[in-house]
Protein backbone atom coordinates (compact mmCIF):
# COMPACT_ATOMS: atom_id res chain seq x y z
CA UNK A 1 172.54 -56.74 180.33
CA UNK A 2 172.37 -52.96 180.55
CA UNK A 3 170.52 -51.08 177.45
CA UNK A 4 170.74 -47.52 176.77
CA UNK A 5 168.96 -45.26 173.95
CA UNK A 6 169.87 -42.15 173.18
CA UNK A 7 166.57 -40.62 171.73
CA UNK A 8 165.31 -36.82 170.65
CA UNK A 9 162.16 -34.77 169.54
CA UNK A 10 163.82 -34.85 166.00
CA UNK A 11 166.64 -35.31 163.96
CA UNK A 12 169.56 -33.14 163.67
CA UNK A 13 170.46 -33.12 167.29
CA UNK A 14 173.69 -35.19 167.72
CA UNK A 15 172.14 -38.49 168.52
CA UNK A 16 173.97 -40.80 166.09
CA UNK A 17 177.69 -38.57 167.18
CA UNK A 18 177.13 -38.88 170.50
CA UNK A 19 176.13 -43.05 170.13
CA UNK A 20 179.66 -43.45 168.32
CA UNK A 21 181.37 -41.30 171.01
CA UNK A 22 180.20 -43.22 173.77
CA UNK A 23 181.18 -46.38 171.43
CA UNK A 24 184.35 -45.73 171.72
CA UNK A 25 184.81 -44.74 174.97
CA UNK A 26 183.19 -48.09 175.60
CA UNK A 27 184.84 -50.55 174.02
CA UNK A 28 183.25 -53.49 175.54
CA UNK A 29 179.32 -52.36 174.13
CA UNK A 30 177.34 -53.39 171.01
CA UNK A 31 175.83 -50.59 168.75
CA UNK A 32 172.51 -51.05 167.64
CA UNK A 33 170.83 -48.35 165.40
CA UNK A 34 167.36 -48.30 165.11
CA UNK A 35 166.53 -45.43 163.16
CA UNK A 36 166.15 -48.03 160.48
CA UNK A 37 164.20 -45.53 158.13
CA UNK A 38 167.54 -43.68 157.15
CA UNK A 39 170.18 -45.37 159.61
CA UNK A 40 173.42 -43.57 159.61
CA UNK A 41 175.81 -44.89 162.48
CA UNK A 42 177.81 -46.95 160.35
CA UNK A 43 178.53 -44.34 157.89
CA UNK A 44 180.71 -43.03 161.12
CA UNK A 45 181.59 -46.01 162.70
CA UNK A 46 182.45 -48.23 159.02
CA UNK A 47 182.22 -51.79 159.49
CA UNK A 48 185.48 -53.50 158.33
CA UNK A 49 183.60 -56.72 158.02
CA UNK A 50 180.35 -58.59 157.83
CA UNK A 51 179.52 -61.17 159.94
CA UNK A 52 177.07 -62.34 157.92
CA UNK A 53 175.17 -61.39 154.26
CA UNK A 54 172.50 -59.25 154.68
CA UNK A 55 169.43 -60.80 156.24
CA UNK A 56 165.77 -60.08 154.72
CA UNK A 57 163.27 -58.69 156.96
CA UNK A 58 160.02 -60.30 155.92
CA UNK A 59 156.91 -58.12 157.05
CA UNK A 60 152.89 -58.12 155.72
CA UNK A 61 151.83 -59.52 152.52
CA UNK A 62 151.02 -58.36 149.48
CA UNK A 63 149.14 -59.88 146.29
CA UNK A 64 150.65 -61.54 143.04
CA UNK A 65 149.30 -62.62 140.00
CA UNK A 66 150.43 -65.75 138.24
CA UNK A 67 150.68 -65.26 134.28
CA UNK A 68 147.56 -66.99 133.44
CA UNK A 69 144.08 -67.94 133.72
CA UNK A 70 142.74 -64.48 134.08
CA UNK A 71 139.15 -64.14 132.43
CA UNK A 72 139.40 -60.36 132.59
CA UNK A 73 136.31 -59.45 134.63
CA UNK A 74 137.61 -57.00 136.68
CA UNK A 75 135.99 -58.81 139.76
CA UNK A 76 139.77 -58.17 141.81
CA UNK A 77 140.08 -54.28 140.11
CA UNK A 78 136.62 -53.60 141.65
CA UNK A 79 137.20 -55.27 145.09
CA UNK A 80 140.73 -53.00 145.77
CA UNK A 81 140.10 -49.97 147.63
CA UNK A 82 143.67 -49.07 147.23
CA UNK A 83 143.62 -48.89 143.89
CA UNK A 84 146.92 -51.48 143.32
CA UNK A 85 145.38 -53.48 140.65
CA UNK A 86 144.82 -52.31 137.31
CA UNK A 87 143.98 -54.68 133.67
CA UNK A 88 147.03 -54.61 131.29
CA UNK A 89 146.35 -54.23 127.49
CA UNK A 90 146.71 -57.83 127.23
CA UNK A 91 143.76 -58.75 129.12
CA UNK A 92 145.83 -60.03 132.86
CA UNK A 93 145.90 -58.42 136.01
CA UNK A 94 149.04 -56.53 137.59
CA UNK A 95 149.76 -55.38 140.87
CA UNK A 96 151.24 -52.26 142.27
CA UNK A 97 153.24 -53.53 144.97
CA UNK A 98 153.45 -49.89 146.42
CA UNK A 99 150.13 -49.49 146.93
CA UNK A 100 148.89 -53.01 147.73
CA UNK A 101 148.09 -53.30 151.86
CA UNK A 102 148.15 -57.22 151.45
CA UNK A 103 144.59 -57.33 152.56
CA UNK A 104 143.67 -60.04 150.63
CA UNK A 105 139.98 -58.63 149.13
CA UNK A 106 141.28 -59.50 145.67
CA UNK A 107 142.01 -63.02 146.02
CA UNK A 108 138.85 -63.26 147.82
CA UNK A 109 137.35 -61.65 144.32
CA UNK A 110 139.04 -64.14 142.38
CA UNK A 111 136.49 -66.76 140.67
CA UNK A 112 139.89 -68.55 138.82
CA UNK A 113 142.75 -68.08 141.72
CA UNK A 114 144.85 -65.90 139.80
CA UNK A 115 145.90 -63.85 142.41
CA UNK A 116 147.86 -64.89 146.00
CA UNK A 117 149.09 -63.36 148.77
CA UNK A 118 153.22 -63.74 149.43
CA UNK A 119 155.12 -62.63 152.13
CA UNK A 120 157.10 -59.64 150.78
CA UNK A 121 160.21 -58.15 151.92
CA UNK A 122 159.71 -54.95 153.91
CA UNK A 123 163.81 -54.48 154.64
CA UNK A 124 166.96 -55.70 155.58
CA UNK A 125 169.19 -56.49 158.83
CA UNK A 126 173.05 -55.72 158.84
CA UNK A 127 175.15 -57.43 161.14
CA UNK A 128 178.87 -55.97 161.04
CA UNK A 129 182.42 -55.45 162.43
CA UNK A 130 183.74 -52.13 163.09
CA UNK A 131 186.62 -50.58 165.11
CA UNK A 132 185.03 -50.43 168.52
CA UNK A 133 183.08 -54.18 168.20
CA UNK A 134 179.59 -55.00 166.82
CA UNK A 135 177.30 -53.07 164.87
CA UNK A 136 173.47 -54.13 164.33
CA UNK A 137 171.30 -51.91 161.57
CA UNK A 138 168.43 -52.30 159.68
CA UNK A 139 167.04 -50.64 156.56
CA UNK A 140 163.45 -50.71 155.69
CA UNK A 141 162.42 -50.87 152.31
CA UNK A 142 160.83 -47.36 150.27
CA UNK A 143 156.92 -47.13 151.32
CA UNK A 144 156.89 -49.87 153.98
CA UNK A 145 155.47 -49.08 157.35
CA UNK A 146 156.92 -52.10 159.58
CA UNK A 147 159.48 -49.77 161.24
CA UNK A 148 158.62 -50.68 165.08
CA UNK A 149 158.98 -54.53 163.67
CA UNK A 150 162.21 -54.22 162.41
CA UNK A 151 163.75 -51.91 165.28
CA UNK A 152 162.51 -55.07 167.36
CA UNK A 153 164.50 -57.28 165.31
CA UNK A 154 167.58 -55.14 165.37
CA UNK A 155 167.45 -55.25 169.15
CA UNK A 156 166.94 -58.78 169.52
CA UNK A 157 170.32 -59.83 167.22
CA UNK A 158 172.21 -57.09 169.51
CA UNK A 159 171.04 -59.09 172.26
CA UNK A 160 171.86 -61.99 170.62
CA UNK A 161 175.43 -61.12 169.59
CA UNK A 162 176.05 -58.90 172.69
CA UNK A 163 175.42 -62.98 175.17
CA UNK A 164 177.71 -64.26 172.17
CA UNK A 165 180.45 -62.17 172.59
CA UNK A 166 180.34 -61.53 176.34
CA UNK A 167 179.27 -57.88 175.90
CA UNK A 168 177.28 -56.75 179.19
CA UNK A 169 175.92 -52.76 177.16
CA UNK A 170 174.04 -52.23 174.35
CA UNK A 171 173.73 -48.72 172.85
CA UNK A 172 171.16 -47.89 170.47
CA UNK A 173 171.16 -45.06 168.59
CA UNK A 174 167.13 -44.29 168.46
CA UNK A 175 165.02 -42.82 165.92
CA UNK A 176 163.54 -39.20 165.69
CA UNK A 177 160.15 -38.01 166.94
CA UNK A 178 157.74 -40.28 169.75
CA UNK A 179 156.21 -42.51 167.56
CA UNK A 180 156.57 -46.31 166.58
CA UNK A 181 160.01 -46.86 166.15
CA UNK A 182 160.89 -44.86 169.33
CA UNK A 183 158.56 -46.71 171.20
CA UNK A 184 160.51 -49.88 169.88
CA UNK A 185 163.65 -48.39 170.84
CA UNK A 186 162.91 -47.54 174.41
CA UNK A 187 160.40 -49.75 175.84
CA UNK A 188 162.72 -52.10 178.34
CA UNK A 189 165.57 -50.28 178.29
CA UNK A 190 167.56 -49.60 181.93
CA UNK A 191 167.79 -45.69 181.04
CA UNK A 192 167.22 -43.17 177.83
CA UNK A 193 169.04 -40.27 177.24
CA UNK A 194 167.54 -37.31 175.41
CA UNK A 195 169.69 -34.93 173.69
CA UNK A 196 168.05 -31.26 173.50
CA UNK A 197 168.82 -28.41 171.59
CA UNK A 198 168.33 -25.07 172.96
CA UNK A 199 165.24 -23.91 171.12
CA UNK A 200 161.65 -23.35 171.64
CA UNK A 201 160.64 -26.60 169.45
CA UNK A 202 163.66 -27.89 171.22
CA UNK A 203 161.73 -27.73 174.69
CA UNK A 204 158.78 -28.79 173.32
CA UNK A 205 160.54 -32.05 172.07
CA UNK A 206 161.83 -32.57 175.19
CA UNK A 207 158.80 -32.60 177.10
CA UNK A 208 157.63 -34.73 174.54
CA UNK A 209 160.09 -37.46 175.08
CA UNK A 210 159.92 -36.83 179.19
CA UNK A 211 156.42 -38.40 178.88
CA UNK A 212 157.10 -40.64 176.50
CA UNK A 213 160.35 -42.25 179.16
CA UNK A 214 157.40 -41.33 182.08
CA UNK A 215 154.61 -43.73 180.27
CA UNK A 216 157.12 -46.62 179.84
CA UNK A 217 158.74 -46.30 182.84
CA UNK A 218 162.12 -45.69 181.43
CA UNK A 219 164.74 -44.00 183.62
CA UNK A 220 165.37 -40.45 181.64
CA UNK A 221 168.59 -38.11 181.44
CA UNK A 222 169.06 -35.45 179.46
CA UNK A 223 172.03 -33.41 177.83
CA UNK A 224 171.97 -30.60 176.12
CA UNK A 225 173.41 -30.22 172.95
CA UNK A 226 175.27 -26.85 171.45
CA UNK A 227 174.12 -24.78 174.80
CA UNK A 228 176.31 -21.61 173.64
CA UNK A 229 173.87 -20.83 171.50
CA UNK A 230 171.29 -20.08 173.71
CA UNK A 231 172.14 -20.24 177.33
CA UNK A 232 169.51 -19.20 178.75
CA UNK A 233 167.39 -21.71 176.51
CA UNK A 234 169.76 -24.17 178.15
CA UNK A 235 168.96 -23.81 181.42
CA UNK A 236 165.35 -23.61 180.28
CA UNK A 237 165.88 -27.36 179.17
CA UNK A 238 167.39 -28.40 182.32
CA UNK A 239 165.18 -26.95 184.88
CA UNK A 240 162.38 -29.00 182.28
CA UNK A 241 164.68 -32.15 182.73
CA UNK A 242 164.43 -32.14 186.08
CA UNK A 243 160.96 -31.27 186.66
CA UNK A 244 160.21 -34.35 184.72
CA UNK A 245 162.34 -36.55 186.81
CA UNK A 246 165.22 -36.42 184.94
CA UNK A 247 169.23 -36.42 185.63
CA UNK A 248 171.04 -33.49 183.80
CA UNK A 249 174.20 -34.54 182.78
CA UNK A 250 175.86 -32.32 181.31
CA UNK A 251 176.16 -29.50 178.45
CA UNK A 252 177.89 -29.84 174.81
CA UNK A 253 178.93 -26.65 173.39
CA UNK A 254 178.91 -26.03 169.23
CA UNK A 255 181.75 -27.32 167.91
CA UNK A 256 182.52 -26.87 163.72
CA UNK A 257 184.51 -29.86 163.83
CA UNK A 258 181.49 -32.03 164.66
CA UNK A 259 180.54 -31.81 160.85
CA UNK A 260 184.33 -32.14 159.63
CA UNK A 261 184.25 -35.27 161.80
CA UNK A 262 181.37 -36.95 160.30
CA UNK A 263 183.05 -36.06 156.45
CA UNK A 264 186.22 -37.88 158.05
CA UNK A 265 184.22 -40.85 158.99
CA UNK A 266 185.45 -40.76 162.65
CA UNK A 267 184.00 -39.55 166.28
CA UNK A 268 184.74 -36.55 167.39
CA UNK A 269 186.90 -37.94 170.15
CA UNK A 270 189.33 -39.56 167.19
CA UNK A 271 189.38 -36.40 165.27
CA UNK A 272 189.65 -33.85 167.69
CA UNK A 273 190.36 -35.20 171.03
CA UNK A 274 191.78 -32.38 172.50
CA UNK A 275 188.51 -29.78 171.59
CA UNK A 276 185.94 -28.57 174.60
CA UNK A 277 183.14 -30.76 172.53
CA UNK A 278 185.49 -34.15 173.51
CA UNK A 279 185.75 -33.63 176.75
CA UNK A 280 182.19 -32.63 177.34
CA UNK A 281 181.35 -35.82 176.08
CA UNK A 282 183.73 -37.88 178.02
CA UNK A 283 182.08 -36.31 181.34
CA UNK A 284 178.65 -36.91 180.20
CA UNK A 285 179.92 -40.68 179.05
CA UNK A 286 181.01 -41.32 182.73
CA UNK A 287 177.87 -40.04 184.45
CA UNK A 288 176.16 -42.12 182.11
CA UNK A 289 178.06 -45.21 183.16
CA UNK A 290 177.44 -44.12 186.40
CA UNK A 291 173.75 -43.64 186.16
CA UNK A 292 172.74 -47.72 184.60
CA UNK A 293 175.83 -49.04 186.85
């Protein structure tokens, strides 16, 4: 089963229109997004129908206290270093599930049991339906830190669904940046493909993610996103493609109707499939086939 991530130095680039492009012009590939910290594919893509309700994503623990017992000697408050337990006016112990790390020094602290440690829910995992086939995302919950755990997850039902339904691609949209998730996204993946924008942090983010695909071993190509801008920035970025082993494949050039596209809730190929910006992508779509064949 071929995988592909599209990936960048940061956000803003044209990851998640570029994913749904090559969804489309696909039509036999599963669409995984894993930037599950603000996910945004199927805001474009909008599943028609659930295959199934959302699923929890279960990640760390963190400490509860049951509604009795508690003798009030601060025993738990004092053991916290995180400062997520506190003595209520009525003499019990409550916890602030935000800033509990599940560590478990409180319930150690405990001479009457009060306090546990549960499982807590760090997320949830969307499995959908939309116009051009499946659709895996995830969304983690506000201040959890489990984001390489749940891109794993969102990867394995793709895989999962993609043997299901006969599907031999998977495209995931990656997260931003080099860190955890991204490292989720790429590791064992046939090829990545970095979009780059034609600025100085642009290069620097590119040579970021070069090493990044290098350290893995992850076969990199790189496109270059709204080129017109700066051309000779462009040719900047490819020259750095190639000198870290990378295939160019092609150029994108600004296009206003990108934005106008996403408002629509449709790829720029179904909204303006006769502009430069659709055919560029079609090109770099079929040396991208081409390149994981």
């Amino acid at each position: 089963m071929k995988q592909i991530t599209v990936v960048s130095g940061k956000g803003g680039t044209g990851k998640t229109s570029f994913v749904a492009a090559f969804m489309h012009l696909s039509g036999s590939a599963v669409a995984a997004d894993c930037d599950v910290d603000a996910a945004n594919l199927h805001l474009i893509l909008t599943p028609t129908a659930e295959r199934a309700r959302p699923e929890p994503f279960e990640s760390g623990y963190e400490a509860v206290a049951s509604t009795g017992g508690c003798l009030s000697c601060e025993k738990c408050v004092r053991a916290c270093r995180f400062d997520a337990l506190r003595m209520t006016a009525g003499g019990n112990v409550e916890v602030n599930g935000l800033l509990c790390e599940g560590c478990g020094a409180c319930v150690d602290a405990c001479p009457r049991q009060v306090l546990s440690l549960v499982e807590k829910t760090a997320g949830e995992l969307f499995v959908s339906t939309m116009r051009f086939g499946p659709l895996v995302h995830g969304s983690l919950a506000i201040g959890q830190s489990a984001s390489g755990k749940l891109v794993a997850l969102v990867r394995a039902r793709a895989r999962e669904i993609a043997v299901i339904d006969g599907r031999d691609l998977i495209l995931i949209d990656g997260p931003p940046g080099v860190g955890c998730p991204v490292i989720a996204s790429l590791t064992g993946v046939g090829a990545a493909l970095a979009v780059a924008e034609p600025t100085v942090s642009g290069l620097h983010d590119l040579e970021r993610v070069l090493a990044l695909c290098g350290h893995f071993g992850v076969r990199p190509m790189v496109v270059v996103n709204k080129w017109d801008l700066n051309p000779e920035m462009a040719e900047k970025l490819e020259k750095t493609g190639r000198q870290g082993g990378a295939e160019v494949l092609g150029r994108v050039g600004f296009d206003g109707t990108f934005p106008e596209a996403l408002a629509a809730g449709q790829t720029i190929l179904e909204y303006a499939p006769q502009s430069a910006a659709a055919a560029a992508l079609k090109a770099v779509w079929e040396k991208l086939k081409e390149g994981v064949s």
